[in-house]
PDB file of N, CA and C in Angstrom:
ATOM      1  N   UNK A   1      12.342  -6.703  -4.941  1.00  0.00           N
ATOM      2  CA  UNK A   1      11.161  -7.458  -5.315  1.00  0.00           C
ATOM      3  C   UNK A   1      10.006  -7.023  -4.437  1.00  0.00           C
ATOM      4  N   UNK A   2       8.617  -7.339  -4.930  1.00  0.00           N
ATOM      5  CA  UNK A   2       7.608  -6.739  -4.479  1.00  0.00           C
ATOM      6  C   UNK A   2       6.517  -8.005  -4.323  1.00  0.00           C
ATOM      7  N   UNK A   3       5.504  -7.752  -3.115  1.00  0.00           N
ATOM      8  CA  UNK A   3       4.424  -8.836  -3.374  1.00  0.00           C
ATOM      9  C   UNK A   3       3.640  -7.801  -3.319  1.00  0.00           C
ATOM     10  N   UNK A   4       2.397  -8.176  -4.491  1.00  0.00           N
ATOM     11  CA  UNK A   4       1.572  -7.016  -4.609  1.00  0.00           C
ATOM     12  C   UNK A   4      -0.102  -8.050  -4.305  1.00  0.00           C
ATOM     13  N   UNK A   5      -1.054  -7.696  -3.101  1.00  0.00           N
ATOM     14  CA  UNK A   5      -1.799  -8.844  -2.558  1.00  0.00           C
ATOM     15  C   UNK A   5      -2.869  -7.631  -3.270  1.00  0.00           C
ATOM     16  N   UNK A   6      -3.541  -8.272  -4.208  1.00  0.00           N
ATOM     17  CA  UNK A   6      -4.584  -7.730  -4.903  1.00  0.00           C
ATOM     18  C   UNK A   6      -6.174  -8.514  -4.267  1.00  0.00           C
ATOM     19  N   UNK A   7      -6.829  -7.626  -3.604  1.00  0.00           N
ATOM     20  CA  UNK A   7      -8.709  -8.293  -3.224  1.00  0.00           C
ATOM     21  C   UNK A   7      -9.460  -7.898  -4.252  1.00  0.00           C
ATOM     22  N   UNK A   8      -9.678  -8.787  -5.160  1.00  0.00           N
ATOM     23  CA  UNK A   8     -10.437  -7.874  -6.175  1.00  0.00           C
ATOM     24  C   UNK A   8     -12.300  -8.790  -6.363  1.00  0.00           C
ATOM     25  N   UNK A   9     -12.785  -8.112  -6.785  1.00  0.00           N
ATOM     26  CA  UNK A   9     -14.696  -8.912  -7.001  1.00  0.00           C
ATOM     27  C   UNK A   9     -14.533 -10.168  -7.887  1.00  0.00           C
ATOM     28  N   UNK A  10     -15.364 -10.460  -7.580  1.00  0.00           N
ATOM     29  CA  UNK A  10     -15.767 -11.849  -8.206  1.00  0.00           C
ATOM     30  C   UNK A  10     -15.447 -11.483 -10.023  1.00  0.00           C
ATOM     31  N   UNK A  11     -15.949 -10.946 -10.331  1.00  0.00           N
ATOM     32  CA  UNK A  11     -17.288 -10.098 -11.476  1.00  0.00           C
ATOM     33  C   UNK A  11     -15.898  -9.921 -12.650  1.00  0.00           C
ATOM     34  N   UNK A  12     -14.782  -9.463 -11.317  1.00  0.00           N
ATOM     35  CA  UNK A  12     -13.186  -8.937 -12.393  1.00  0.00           C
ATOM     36  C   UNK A  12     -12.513  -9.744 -12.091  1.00  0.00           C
ATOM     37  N   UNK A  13     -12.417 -11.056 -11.788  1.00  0.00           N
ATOM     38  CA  UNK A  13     -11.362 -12.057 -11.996  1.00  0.00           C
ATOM     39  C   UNK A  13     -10.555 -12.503 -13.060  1.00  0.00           C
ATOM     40  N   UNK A  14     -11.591 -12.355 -14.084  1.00  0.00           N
ATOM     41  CA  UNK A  14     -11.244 -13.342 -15.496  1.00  0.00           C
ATOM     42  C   UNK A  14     -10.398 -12.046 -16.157  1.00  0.00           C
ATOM     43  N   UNK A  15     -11.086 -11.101 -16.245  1.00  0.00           N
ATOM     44  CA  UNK A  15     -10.421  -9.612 -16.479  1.00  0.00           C
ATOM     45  C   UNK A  15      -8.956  -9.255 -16.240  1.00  0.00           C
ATOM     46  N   UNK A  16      -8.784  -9.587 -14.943  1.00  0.00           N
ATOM     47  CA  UNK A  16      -7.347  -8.998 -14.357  1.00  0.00           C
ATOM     48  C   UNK A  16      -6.593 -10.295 -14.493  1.00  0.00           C
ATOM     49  N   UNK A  17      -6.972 -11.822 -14.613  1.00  0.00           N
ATOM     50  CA  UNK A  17      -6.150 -12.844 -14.473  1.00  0.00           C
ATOM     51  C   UNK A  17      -5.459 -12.876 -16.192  1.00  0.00           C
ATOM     52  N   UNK A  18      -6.886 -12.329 -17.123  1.00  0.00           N
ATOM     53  CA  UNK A  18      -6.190 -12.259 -18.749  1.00  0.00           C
ATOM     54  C   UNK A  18      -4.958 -11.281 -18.872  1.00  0.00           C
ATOM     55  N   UNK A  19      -5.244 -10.225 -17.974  1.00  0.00           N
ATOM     56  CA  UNK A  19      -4.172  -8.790 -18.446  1.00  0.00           C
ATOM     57  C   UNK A  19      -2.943  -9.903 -18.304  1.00  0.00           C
ATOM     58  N   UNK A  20      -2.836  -9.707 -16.566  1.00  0.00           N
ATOM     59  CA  UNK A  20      -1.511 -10.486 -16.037  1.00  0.00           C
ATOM     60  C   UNK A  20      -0.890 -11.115 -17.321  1.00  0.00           C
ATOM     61  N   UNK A  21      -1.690 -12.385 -17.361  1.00  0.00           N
ATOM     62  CA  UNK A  21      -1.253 -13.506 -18.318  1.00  0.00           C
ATOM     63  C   UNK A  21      -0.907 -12.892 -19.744  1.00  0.00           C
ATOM     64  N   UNK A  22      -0.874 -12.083 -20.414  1.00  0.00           N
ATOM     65  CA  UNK A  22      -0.585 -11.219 -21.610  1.00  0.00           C
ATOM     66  C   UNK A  22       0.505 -10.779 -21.641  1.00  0.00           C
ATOM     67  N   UNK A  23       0.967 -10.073 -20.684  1.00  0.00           N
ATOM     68  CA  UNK A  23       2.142  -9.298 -19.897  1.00  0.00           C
ATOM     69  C   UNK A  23       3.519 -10.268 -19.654  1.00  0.00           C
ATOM     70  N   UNK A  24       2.551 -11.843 -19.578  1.00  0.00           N
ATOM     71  CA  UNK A  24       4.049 -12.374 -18.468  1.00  0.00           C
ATOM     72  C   UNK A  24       4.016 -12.620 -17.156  1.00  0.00           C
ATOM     73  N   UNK A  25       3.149 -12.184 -16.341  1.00  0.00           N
ATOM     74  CA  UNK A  25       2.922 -12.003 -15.263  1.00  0.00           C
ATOM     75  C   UNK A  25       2.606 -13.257 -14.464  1.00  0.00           C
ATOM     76  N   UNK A  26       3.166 -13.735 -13.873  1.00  0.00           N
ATOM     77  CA  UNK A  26       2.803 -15.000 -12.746  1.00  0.00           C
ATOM     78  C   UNK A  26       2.273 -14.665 -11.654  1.00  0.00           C
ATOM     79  N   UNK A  27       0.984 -14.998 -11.251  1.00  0.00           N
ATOM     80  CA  UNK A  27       0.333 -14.752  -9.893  1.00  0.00           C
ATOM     81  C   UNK A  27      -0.663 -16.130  -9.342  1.00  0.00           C
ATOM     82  N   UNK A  28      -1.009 -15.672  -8.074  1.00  0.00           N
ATOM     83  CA  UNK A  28      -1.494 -16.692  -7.525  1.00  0.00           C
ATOM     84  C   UNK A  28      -3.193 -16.107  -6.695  1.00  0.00           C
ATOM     85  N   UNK A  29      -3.965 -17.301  -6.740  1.00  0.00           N
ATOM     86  CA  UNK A  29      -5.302 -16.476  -6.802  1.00  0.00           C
ATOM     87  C   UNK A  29      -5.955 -17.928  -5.969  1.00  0.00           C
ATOM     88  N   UNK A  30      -6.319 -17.093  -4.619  1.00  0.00           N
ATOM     89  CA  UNK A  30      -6.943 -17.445  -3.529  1.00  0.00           C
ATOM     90  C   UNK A  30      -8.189 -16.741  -3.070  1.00  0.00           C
ATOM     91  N   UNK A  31      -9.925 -17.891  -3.211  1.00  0.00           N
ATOM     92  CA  UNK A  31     -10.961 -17.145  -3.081  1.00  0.00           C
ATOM     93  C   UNK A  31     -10.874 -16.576  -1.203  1.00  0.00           C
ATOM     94  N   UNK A  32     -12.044 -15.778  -1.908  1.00  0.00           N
ATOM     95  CA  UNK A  32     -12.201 -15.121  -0.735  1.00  0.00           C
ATOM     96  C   UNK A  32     -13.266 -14.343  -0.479  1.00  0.00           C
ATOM     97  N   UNK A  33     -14.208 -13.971   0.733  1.00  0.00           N
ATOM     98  CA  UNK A  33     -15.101 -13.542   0.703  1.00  0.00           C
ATOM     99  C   UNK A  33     -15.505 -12.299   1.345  1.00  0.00           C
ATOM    100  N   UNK A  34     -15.752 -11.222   0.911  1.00  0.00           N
ATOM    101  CA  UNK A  34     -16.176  -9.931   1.621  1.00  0.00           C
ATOM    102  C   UNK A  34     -16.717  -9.916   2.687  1.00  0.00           C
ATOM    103  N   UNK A  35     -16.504  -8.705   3.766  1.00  0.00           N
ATOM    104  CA  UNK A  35     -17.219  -9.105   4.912  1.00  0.00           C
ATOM    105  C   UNK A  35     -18.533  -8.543   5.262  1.00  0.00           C
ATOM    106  N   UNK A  36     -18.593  -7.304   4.739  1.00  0.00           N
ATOM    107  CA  UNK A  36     -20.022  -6.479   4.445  1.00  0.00           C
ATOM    108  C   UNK A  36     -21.223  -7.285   3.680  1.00  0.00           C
ATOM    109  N   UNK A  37     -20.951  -7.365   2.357  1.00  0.00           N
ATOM    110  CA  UNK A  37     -21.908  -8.296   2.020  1.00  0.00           C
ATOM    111  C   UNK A  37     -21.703  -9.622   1.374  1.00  0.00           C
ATOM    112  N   UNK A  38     -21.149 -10.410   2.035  1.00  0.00           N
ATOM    113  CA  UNK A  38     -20.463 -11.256   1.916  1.00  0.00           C
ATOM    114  C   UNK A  38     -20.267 -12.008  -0.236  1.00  0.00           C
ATOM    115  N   UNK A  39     -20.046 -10.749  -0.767  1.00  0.00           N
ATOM    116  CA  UNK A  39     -19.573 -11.334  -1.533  1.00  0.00           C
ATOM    117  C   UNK A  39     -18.421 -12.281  -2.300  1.00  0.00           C
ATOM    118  N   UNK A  40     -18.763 -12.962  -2.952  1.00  0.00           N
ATOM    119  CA  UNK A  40     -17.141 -12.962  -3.602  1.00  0.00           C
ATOM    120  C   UNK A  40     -16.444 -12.831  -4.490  1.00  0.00           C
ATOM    121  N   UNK A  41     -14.917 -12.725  -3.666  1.00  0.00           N
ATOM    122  CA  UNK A  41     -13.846 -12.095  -4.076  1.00  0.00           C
ATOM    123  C   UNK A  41     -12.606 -12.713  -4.301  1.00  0.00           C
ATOM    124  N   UNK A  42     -11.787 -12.443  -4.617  1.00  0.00           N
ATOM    125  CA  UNK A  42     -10.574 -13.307  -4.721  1.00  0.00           C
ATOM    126  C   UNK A  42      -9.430 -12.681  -4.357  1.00  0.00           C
ATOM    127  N   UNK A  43      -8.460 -13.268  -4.317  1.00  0.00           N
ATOM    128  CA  UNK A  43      -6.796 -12.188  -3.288  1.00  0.00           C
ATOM    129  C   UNK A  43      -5.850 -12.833  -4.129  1.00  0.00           C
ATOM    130  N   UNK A  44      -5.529 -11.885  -5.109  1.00  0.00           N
ATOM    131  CA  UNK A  44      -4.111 -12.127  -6.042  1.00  0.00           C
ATOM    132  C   UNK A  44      -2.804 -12.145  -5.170  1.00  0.00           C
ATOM    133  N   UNK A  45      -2.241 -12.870  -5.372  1.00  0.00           N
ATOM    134  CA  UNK A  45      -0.384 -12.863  -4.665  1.00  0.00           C
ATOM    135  C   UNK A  45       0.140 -12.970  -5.528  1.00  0.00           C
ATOM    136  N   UNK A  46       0.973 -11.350  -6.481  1.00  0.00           N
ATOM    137  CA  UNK A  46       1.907 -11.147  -7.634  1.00  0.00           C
ATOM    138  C   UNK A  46       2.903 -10.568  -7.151  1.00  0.00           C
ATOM    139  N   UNK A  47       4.002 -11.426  -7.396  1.00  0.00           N
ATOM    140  CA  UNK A  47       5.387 -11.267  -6.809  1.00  0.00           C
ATOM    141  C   UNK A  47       6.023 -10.502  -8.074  1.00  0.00           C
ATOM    142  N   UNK A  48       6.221  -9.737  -8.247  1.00  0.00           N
ATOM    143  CA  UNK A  48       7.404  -8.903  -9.369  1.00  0.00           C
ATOM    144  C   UNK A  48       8.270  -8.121  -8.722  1.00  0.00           C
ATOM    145  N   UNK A  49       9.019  -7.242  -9.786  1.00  0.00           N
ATOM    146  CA  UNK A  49      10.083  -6.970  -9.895  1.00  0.00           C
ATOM    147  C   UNK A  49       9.957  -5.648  -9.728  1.00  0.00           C
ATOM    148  N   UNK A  50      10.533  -4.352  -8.683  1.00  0.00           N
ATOM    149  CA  UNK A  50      10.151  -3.337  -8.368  1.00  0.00           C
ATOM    150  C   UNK A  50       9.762  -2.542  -9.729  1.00  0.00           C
ATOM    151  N   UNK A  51      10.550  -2.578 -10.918  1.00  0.00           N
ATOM    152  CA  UNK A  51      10.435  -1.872 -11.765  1.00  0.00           C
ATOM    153  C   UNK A  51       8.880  -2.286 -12.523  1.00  0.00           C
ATOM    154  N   UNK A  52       8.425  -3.032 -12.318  1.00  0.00           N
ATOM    155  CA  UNK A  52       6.889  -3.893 -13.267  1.00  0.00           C
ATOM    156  C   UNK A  52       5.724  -3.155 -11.860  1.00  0.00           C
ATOM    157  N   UNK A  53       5.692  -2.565 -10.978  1.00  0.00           N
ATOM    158  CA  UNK A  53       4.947  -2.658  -9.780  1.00  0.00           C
ATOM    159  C   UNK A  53       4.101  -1.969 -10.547  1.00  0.00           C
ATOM    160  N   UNK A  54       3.874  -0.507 -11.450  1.00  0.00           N
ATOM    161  CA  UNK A  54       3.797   0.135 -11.873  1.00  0.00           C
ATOM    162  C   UNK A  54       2.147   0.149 -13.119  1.00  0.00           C
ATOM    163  N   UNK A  55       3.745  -0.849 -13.548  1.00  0.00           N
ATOM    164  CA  UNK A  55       2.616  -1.460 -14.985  1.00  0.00           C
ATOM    165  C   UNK A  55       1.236  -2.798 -14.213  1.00  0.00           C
ATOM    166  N   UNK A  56       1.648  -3.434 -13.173  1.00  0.00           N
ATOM    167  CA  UNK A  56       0.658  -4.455 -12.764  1.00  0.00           C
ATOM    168  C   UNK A  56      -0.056  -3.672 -11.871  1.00  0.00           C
ATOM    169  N   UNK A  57      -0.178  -2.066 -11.172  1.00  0.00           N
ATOM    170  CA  UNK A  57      -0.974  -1.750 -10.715  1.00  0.00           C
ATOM    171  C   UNK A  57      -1.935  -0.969 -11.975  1.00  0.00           C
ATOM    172  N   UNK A  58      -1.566  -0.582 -12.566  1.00  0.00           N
ATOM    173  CA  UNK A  58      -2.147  -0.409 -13.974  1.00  0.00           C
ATOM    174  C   UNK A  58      -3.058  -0.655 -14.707  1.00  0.00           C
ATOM    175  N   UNK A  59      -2.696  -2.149 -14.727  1.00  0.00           N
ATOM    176  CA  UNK A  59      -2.967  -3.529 -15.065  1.00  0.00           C
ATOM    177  C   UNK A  59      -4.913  -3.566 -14.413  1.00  0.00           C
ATOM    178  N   UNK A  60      -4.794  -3.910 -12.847  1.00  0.00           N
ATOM    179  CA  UNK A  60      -5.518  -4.013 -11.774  1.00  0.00           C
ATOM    180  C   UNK A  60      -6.222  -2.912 -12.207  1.00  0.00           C
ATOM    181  N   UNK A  61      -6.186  -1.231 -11.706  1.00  0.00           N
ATOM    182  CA  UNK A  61      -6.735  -0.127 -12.252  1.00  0.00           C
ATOM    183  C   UNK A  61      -7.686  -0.275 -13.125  1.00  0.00           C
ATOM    184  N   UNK A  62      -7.174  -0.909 -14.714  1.00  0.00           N
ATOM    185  CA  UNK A  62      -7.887  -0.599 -16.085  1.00  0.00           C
ATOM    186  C   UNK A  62      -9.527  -1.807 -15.669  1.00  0.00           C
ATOM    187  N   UNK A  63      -8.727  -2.921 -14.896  1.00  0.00           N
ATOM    188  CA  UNK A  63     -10.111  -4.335 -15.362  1.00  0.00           C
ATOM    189  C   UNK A  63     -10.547  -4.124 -14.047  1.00  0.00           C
ATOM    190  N   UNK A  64     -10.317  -3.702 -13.003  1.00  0.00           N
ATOM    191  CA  UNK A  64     -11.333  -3.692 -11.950  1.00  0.00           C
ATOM    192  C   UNK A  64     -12.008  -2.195 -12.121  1.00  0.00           C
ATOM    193  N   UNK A  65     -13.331  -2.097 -12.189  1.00  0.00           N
ATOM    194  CA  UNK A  65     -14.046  -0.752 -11.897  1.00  0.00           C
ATOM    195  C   UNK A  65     -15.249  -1.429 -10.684  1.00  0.00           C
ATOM    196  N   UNK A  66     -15.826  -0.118 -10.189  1.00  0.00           N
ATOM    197  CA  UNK A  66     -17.012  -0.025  -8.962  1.00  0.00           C
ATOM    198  C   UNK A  66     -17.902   0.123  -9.571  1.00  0.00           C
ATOM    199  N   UNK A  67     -19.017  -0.651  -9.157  1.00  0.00           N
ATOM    200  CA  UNK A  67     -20.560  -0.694  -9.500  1.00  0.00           C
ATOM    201  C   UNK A  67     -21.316  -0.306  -8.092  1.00  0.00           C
ATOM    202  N   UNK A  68     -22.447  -0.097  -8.346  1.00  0.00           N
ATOM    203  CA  UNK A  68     -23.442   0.708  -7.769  1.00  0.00           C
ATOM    204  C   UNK A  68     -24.521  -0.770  -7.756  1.00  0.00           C
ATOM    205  N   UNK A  69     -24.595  -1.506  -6.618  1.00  0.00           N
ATOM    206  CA  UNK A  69     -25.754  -2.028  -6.495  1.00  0.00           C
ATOM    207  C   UNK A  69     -26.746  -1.961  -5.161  1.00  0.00           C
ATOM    208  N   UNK A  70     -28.338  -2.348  -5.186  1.00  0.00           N
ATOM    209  CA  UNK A  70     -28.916  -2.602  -3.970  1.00  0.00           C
ATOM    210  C   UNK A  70     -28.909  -3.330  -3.020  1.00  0.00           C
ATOM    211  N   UNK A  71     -28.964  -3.185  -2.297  1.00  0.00           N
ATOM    212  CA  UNK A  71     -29.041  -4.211  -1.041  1.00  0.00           C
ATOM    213  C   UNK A  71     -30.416  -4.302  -0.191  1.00  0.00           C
ATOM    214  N   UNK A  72     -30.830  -5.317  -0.200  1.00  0.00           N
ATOM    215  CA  UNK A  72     -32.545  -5.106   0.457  1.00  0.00           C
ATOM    216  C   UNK A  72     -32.068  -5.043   1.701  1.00  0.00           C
ATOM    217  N   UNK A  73     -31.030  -6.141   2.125  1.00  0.00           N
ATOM    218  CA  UNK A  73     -31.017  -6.050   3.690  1.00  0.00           C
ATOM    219  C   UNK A  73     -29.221  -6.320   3.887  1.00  0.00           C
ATOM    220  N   UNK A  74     -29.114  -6.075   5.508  1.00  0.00           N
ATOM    221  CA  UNK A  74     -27.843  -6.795   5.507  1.00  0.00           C
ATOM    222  C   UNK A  74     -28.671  -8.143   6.011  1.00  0.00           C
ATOM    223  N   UNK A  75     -27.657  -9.193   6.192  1.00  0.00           N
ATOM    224  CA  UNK A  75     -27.618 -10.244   6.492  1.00  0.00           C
ATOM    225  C   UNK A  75     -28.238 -10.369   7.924  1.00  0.00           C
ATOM    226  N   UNK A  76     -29.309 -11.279   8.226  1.00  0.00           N
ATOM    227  CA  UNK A  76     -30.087 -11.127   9.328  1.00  0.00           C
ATOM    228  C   UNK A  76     -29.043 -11.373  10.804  1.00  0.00           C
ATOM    229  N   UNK A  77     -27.566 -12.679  10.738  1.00  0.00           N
ATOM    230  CA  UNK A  77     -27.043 -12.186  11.743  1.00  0.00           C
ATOM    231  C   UNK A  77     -26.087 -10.617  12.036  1.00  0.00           C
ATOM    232  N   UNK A  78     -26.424  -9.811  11.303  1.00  0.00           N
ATOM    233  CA  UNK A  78     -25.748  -8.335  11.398  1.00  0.00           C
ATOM    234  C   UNK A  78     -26.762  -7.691  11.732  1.00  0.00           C
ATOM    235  N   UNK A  79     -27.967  -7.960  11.649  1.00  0.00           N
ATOM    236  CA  UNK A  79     -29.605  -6.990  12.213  1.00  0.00           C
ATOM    237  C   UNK A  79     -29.792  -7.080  13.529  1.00  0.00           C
ATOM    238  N   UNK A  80     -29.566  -8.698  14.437  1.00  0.00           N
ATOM    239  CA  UNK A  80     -29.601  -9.073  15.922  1.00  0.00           C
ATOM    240  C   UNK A  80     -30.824  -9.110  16.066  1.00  0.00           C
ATOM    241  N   UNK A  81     -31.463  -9.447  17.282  1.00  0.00           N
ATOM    242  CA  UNK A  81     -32.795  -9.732  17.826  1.00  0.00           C
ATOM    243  C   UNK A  81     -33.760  -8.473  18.091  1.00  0.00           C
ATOM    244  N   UNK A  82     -34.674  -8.535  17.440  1.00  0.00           N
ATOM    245  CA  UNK A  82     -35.440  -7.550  17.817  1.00  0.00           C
ATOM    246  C   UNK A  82     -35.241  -5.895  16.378  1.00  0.00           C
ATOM    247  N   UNK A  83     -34.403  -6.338  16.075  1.00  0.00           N
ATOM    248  CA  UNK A  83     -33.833  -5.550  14.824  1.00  0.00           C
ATOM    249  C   UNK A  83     -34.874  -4.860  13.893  1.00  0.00           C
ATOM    250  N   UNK A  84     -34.643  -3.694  13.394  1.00  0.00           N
ATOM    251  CA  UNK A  84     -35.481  -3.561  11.695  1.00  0.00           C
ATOM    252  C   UNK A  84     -34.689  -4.334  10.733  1.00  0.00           C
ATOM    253  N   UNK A  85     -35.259  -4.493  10.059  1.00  0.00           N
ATOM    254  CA  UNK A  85     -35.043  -4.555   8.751  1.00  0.00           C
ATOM    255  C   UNK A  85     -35.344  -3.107   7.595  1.00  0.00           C
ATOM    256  N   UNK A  86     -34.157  -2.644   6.990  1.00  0.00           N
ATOM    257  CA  UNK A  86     -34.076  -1.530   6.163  1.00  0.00           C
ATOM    258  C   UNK A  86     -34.975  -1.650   5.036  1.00  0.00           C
ATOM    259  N   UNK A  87     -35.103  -0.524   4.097  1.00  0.00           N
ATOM    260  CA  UNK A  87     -35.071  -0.867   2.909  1.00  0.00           C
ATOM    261  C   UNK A  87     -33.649  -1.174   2.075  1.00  0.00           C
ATOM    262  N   UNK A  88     -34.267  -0.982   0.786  1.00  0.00           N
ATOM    263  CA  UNK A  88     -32.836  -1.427  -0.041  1.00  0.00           C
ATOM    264  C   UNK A  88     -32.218  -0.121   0.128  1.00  0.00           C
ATOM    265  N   UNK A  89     -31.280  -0.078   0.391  1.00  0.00           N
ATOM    266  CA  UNK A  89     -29.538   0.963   0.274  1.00  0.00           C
ATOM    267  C   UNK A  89     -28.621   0.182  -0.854  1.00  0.00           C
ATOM    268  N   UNK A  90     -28.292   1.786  -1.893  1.00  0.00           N
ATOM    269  CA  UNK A  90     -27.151   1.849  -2.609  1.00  0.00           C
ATOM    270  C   UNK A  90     -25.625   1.625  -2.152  1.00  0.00           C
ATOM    271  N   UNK A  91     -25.183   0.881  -2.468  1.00  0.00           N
ATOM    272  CA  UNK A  91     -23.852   0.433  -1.895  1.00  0.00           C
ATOM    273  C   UNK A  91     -22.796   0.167  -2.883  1.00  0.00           C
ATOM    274  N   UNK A  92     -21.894   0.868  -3.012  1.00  0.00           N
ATOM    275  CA  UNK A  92     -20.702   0.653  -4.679  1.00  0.00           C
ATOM    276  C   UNK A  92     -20.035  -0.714  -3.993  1.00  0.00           C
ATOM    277  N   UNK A  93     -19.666  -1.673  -5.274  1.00  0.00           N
ATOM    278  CA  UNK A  93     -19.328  -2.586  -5.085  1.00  0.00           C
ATOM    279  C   UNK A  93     -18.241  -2.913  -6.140  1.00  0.00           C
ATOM    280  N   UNK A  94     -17.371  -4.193  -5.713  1.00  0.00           N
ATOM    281  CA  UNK A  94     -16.043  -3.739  -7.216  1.00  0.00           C
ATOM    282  C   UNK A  94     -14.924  -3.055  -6.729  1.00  0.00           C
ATOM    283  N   UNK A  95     -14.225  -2.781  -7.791  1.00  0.00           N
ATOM    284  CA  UNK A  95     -13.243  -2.318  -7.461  1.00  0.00           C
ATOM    285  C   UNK A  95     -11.852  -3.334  -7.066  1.00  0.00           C
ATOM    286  N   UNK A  96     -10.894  -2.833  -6.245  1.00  0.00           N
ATOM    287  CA  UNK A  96      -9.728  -3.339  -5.405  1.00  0.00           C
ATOM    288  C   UNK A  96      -9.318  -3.007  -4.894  1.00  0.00           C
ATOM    289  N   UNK A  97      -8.696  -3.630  -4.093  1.00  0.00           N
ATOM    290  CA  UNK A  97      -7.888  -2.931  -2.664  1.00  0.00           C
ATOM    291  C   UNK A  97      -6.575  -3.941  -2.520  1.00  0.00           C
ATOM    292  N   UNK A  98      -5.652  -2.622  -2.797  1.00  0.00           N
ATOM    293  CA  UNK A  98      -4.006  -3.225  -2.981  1.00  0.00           C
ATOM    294  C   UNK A  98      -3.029  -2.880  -1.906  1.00  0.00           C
ATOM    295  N   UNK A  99      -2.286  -4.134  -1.790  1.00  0.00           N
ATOM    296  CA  UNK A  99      -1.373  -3.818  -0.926  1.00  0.00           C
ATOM    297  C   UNK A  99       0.040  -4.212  -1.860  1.00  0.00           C
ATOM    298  N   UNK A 100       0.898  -3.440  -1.740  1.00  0.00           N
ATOM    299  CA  UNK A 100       2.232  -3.447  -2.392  1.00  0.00           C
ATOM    300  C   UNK A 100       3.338  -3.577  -0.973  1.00  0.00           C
ATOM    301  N   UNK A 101       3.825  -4.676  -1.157  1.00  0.00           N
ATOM    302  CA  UNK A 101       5.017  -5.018   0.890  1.00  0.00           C
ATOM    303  C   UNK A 101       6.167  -5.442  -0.096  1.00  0.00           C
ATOM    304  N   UNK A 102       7.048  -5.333   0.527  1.00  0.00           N
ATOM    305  CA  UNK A 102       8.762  -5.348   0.255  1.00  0.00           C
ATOM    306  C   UNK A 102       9.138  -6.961   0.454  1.00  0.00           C
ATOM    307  N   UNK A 103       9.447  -7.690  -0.149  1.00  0.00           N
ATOM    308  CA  UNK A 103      10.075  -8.969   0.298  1.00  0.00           C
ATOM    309  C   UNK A 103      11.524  -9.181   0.215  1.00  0.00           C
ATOM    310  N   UNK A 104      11.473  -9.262   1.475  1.00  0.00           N
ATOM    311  CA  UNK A 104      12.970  -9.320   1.735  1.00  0.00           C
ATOM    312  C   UNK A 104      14.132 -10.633   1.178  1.00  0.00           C
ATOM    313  N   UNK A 105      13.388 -11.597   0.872  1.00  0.00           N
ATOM    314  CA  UNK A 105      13.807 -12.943   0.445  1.00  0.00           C
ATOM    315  C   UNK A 105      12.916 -14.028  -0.412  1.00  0.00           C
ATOM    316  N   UNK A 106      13.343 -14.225  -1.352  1.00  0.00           N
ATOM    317  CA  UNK A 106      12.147 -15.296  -2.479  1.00  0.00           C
ATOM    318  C   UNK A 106      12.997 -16.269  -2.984  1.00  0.00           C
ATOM    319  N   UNK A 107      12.442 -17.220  -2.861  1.00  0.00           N
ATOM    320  CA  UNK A 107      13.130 -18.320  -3.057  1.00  0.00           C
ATOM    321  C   UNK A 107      12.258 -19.843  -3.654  1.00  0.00           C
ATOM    322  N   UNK A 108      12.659 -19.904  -4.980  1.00  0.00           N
ATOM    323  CA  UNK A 108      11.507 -21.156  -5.437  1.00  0.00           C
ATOM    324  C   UNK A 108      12.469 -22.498  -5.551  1.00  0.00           C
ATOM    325  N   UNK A 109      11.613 -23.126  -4.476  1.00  0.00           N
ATOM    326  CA  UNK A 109      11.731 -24.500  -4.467  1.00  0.00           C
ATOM    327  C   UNK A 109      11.389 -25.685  -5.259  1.00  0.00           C
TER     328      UNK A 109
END
């Protein structure tokens, strides 16, 4: 068995929570917030079956894509005292970032 901890954007929640749910797929979905620009995000916890790891990274792949947006500034406590302020910078945003870990024991209570 596998826990597969999916961080995915705000933007692809509804996206990746429909695939799952189509499939069969039981997961669990805890917000969460980026640390760069503090967007948000959410952190899937999908427990399957080594042989499905495959098809639910797949899954993740097809409904999360990266966007390209501006940023006027970072956040004034990341500038500090005395700081510039930038112009706007291109920054890709989106996407996911997966972790696939081995569980050694699962057990529903």
């Amino acid at each position: 068995m596998k826990l597969i901890i999916a961080i995915v954007h705000e933007r692809d929640k509804q996206k990746v929570s429909e695939a799952l749910l189509q499939v069969g797929q039981q997961f669990t979905i805890i917000a969460t917030t980026g640390g760069f620009l503090r967007d948000g995000n959410i952190s899937m916890l999908v427990g399957t079956d080594d042989d499905r790891v495959d098809e639910v990274m797949g899954l993740i792949r097809n409904c999360c894509s990266t966007r390209e947006q501006y940023v006027a500034q970072p956040p004034l406590d990341m500038v500090g005292a005395g700081g510039m302020l930038m112009n706007p910078i291109k920054v890709s945003v989106g996407g996911a970032i997966v972790f696939v870990v081995n569980v050694e024991h699962f057990e529903r209570v």
